[in-house]
N, C-alpha and C. Protein backbone atom coordinates (compact mmCIF):
# COMPACT_ATOMS: atom_id res chain seq x y z
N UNK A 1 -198.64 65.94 -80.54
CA UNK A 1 -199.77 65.64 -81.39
C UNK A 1 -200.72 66.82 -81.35
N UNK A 2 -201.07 67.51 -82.43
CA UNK A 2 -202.20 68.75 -82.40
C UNK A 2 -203.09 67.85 -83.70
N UNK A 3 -204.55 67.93 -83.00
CA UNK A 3 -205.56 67.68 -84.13
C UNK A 3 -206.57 69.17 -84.39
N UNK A 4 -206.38 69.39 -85.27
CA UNK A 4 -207.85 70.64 -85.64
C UNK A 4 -209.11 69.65 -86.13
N UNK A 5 -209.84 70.59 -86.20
CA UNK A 5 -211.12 70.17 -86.92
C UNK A 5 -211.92 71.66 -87.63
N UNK A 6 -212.36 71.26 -88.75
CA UNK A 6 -213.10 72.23 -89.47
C UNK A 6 -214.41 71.71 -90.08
N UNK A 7 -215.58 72.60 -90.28
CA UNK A 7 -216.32 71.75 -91.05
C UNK A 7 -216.45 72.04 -92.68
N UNK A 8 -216.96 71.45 -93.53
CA UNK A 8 -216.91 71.61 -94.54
C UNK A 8 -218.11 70.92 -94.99
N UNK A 9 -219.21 71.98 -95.61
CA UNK A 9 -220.57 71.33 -95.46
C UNK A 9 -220.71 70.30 -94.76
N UNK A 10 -221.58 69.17 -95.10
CA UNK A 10 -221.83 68.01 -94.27
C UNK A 10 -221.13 67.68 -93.57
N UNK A 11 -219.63 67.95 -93.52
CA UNK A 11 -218.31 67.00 -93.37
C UNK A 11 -217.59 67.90 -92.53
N UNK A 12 -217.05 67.27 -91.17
CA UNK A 12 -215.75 67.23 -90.81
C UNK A 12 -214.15 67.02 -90.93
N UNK A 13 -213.60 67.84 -91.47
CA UNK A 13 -212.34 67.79 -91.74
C UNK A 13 -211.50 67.80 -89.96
N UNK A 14 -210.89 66.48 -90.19
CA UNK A 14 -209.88 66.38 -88.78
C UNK A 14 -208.61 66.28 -89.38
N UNK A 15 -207.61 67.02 -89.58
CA UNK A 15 -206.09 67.18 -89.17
C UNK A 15 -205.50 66.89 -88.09
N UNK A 16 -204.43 65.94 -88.55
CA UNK A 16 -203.65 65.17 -87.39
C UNK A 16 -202.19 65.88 -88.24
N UNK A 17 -201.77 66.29 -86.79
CA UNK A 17 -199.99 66.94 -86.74
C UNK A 17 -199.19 66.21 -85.93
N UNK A 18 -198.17 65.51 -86.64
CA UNK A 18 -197.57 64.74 -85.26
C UNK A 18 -196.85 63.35 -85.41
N UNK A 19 -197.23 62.76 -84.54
CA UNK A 19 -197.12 61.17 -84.36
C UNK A 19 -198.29 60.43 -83.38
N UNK A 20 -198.75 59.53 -83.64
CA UNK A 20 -200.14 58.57 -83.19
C UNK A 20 -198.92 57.56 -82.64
N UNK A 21 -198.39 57.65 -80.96
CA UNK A 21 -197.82 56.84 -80.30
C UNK A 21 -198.62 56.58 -79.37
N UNK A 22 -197.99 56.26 -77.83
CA UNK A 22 -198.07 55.69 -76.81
C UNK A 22 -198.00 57.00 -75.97
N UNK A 23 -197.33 58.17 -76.16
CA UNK A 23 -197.70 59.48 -75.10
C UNK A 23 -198.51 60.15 -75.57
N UNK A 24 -199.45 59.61 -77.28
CA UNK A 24 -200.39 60.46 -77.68
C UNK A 24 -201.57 59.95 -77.81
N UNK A 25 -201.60 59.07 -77.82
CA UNK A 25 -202.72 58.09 -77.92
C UNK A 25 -203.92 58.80 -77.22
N UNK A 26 -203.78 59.00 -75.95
CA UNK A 26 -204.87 59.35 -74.95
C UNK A 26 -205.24 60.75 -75.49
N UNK A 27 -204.78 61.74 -76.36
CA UNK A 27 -205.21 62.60 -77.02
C UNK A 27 -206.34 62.52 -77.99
N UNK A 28 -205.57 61.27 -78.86
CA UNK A 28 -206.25 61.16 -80.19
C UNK A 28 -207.81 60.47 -79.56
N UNK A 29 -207.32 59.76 -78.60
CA UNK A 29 -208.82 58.95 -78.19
C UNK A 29 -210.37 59.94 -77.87
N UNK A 30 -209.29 60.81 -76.63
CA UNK A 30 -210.56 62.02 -76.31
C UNK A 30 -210.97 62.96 -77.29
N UNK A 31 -210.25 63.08 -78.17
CA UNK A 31 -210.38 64.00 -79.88
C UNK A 31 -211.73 63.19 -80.09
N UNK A 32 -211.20 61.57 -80.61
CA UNK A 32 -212.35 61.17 -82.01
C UNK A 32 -213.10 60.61 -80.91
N UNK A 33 -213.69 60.20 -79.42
CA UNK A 33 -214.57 60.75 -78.89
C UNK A 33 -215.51 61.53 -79.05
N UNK A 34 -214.82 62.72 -79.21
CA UNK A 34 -216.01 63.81 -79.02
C UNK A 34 -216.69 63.88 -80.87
N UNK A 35 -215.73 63.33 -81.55
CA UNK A 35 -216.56 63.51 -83.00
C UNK A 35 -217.24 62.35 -82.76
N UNK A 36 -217.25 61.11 -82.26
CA UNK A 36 -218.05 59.77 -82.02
C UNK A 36 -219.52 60.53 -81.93
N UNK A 37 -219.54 61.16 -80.58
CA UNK A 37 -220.57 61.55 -80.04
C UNK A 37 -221.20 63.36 -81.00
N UNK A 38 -220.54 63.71 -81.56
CA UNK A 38 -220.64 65.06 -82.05
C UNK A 38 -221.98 64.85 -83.19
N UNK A 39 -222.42 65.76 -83.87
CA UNK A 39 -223.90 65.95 -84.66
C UNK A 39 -223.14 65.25 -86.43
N UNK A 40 -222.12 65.91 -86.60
CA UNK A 40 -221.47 65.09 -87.75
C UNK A 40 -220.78 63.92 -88.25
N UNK A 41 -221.45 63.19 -88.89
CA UNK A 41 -221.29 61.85 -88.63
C UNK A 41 -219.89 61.48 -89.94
N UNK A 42 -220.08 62.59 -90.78
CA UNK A 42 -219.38 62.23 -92.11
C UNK A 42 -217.96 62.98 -91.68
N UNK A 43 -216.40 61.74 -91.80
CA UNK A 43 -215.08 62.91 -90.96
C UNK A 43 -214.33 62.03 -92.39
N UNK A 44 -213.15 63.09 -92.41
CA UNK A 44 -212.25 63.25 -93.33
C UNK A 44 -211.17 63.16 -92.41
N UNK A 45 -210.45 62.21 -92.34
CA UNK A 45 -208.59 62.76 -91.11
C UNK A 45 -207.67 62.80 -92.58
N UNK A 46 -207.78 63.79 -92.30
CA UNK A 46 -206.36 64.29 -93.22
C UNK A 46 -205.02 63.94 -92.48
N UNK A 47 -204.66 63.44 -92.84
CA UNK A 47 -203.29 62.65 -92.23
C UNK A 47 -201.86 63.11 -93.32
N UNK A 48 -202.21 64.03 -93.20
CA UNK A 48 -201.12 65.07 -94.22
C UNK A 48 -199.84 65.68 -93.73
N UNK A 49 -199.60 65.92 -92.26
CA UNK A 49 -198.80 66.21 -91.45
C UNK A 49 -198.61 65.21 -90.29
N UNK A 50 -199.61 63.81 -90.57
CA UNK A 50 -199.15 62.76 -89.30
C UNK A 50 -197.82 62.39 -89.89
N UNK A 51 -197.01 62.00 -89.17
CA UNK A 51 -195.56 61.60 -89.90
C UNK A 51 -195.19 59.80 -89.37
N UNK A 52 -196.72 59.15 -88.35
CA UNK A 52 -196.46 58.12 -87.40
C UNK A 52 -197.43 57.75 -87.00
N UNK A 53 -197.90 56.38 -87.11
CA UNK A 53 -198.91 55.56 -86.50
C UNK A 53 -198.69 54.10 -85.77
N UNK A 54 -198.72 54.02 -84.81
CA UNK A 54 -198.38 52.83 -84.32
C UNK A 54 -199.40 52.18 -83.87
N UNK A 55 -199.34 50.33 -83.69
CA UNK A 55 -200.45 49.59 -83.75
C UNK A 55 -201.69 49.75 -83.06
N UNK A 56 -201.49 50.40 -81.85
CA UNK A 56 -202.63 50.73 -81.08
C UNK A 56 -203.66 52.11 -81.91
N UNK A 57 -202.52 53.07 -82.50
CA UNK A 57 -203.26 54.47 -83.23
C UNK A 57 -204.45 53.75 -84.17
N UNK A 58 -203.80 52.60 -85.22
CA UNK A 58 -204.44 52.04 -86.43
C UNK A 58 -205.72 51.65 -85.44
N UNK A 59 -205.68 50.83 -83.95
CA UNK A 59 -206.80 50.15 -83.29
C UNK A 59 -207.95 51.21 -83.35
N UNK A 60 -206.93 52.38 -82.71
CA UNK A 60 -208.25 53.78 -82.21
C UNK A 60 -208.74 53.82 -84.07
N UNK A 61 -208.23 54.31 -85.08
CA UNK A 61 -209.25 54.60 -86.42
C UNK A 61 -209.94 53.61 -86.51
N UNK A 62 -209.99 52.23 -86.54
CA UNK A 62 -210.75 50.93 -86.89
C UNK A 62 -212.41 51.20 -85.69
N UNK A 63 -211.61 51.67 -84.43
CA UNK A 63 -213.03 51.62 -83.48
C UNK A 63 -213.62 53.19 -83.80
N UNK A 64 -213.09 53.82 -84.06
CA UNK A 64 -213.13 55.34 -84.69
C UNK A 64 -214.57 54.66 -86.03
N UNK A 65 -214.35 53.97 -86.56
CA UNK A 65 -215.07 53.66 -88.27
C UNK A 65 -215.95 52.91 -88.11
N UNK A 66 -215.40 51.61 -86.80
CA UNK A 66 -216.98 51.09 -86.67
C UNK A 66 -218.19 51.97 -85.85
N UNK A 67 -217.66 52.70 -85.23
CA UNK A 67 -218.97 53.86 -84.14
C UNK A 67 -219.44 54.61 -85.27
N UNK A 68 -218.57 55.20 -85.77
CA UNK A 68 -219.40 56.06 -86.98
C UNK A 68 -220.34 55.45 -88.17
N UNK A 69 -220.06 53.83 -88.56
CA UNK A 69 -220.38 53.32 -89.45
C UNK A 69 -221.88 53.17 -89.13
N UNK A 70 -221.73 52.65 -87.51
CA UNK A 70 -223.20 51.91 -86.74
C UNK A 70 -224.07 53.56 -86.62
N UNK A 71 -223.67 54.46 -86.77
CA UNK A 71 -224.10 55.73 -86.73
C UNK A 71 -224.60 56.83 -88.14
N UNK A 72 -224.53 55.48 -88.89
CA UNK A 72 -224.62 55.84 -90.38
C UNK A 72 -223.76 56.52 -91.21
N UNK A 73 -222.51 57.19 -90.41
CA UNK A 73 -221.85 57.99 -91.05
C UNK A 73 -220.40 57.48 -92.11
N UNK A 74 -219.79 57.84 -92.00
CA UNK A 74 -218.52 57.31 -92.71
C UNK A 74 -217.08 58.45 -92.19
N UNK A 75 -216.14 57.26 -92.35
CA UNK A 75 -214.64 58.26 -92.72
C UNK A 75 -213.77 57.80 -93.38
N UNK A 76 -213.37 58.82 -94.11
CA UNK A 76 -212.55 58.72 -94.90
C UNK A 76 -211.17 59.35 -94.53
N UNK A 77 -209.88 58.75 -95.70
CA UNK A 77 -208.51 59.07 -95.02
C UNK A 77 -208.06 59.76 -96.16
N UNK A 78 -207.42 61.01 -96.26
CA UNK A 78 -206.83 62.01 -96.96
C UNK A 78 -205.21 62.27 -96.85
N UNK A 79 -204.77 62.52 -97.99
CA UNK A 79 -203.22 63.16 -97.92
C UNK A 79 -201.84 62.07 -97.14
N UNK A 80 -202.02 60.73 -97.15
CA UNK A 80 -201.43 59.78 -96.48
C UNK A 80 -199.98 60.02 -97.27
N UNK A 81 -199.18 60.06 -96.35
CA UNK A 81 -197.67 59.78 -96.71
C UNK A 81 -197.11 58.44 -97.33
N UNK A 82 -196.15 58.41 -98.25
CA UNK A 82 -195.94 57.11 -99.00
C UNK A 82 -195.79 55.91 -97.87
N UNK A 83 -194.92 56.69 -96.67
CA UNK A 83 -194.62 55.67 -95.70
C UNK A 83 -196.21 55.19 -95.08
N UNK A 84 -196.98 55.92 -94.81
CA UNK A 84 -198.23 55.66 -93.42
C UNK A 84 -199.06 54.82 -94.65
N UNK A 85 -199.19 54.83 -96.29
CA UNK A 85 -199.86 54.17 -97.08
C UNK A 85 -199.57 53.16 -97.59
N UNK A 86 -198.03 52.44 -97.40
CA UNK A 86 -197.45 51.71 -97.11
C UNK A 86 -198.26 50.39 -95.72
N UNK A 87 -198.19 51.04 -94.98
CA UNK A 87 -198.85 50.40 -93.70
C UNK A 87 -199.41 50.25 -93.90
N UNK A 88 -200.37 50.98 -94.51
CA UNK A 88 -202.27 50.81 -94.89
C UNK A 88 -202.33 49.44 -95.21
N UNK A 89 -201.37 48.94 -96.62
CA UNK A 89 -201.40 48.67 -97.56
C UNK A 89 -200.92 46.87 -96.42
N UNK A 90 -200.05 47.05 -96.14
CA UNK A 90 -198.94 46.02 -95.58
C UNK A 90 -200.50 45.07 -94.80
N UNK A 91 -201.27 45.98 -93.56
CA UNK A 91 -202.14 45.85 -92.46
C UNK A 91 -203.62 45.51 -93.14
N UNK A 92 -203.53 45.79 -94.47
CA UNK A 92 -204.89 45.63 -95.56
C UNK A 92 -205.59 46.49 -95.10
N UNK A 93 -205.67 47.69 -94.52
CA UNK A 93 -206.41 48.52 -93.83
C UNK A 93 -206.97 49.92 -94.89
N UNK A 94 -205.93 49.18 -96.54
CA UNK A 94 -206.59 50.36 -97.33
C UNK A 94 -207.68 49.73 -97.58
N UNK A 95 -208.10 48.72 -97.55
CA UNK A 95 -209.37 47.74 -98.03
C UNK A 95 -210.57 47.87 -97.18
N UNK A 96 -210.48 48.28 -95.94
CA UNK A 96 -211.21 48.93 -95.17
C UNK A 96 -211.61 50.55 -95.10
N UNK A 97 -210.21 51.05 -95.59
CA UNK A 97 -210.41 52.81 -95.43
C UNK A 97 -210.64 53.37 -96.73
N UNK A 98 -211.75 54.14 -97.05
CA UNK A 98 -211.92 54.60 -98.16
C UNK A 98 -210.24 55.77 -98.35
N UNK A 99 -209.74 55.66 -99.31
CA UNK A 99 -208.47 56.36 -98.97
C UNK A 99 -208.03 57.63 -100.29
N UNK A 100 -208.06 58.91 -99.92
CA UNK A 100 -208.07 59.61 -101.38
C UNK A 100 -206.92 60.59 -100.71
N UNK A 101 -206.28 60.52 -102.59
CA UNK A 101 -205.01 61.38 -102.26
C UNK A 101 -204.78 63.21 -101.44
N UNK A 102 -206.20 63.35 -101.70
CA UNK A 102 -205.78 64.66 -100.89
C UNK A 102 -207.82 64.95 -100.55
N UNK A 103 -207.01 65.95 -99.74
CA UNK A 103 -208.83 66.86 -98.90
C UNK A 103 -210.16 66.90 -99.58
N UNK A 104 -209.55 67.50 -100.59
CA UNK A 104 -211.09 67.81 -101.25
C UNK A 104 -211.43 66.60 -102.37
N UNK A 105 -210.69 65.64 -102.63
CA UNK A 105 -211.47 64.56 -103.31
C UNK A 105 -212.11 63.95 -102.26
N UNK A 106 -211.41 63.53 -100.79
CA UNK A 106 -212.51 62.91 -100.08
C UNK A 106 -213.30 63.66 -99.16
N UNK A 107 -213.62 64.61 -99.43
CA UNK A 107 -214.71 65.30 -98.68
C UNK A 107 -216.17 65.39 -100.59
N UNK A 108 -215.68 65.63 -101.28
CA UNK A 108 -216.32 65.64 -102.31
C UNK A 108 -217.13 63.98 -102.61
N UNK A 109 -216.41 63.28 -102.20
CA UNK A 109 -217.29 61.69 -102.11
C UNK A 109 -218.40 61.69 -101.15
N UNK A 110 -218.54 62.21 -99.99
CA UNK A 110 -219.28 62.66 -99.42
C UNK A 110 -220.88 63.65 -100.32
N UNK A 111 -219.94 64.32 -100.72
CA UNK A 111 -221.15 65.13 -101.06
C UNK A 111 -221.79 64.85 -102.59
N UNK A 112 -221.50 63.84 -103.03
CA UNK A 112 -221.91 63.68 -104.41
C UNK A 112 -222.62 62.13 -104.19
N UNK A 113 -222.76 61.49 -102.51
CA UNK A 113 -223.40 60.84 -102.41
C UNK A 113 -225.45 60.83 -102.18
């Protein structure tokens, strides 16, 4: 699992490479941690190269959205694979995740707010 982060005006862009299992989990946790607590409240996970999310990964974004939400901020989900939007879809979790087909439409919702 490799996550980057970039910023992009207001916004954090987080890239996830990989798979969101059970030997990665404890990665992804101390990652969106430190954006929990970080100065930018507005994140983008581009999930463009995740290839895998399993039930506990979906737990970490849900507690990932409510800290940021109670923090005024928002996140949004970018570049989802037919399979991982599938899940979204299956888990109703697109109904919760603001969800845009690629980077710069959902970093641009951000900024036209």
């Amino acid at each position: 699992m490799e996550i980057t982060t970039r910023d992009c005006n207001d916004v954090k862009v987080v890239s996830f490479k990989g798979r969101i299992v059970y030997d990665t989990e404890e990665i992804v946790k101390r990652e969106t941690e430190k954006l929990v607590k970080g100065p930018v409240k507005n994140l983008v996970f581009n999930f463009g190269e995740l290839t895998y999310i399993n039930s506990s990964g979906l737990g970490l974004l849900i507690n990932v959205l409510k800290q940021i939400r109670a923090a005024k901020g928002d996140v949004k989900l970018s570049n989802l694979r037919p399979e991982l939007m599938e899940l979204f879809k299956i888990t109703s979790l697109n109904s919760v995740f603001d969800i845009s087909p690629d980077e710069e439409t959902a970093v641009n919702k951000f900024i036209k707010k």
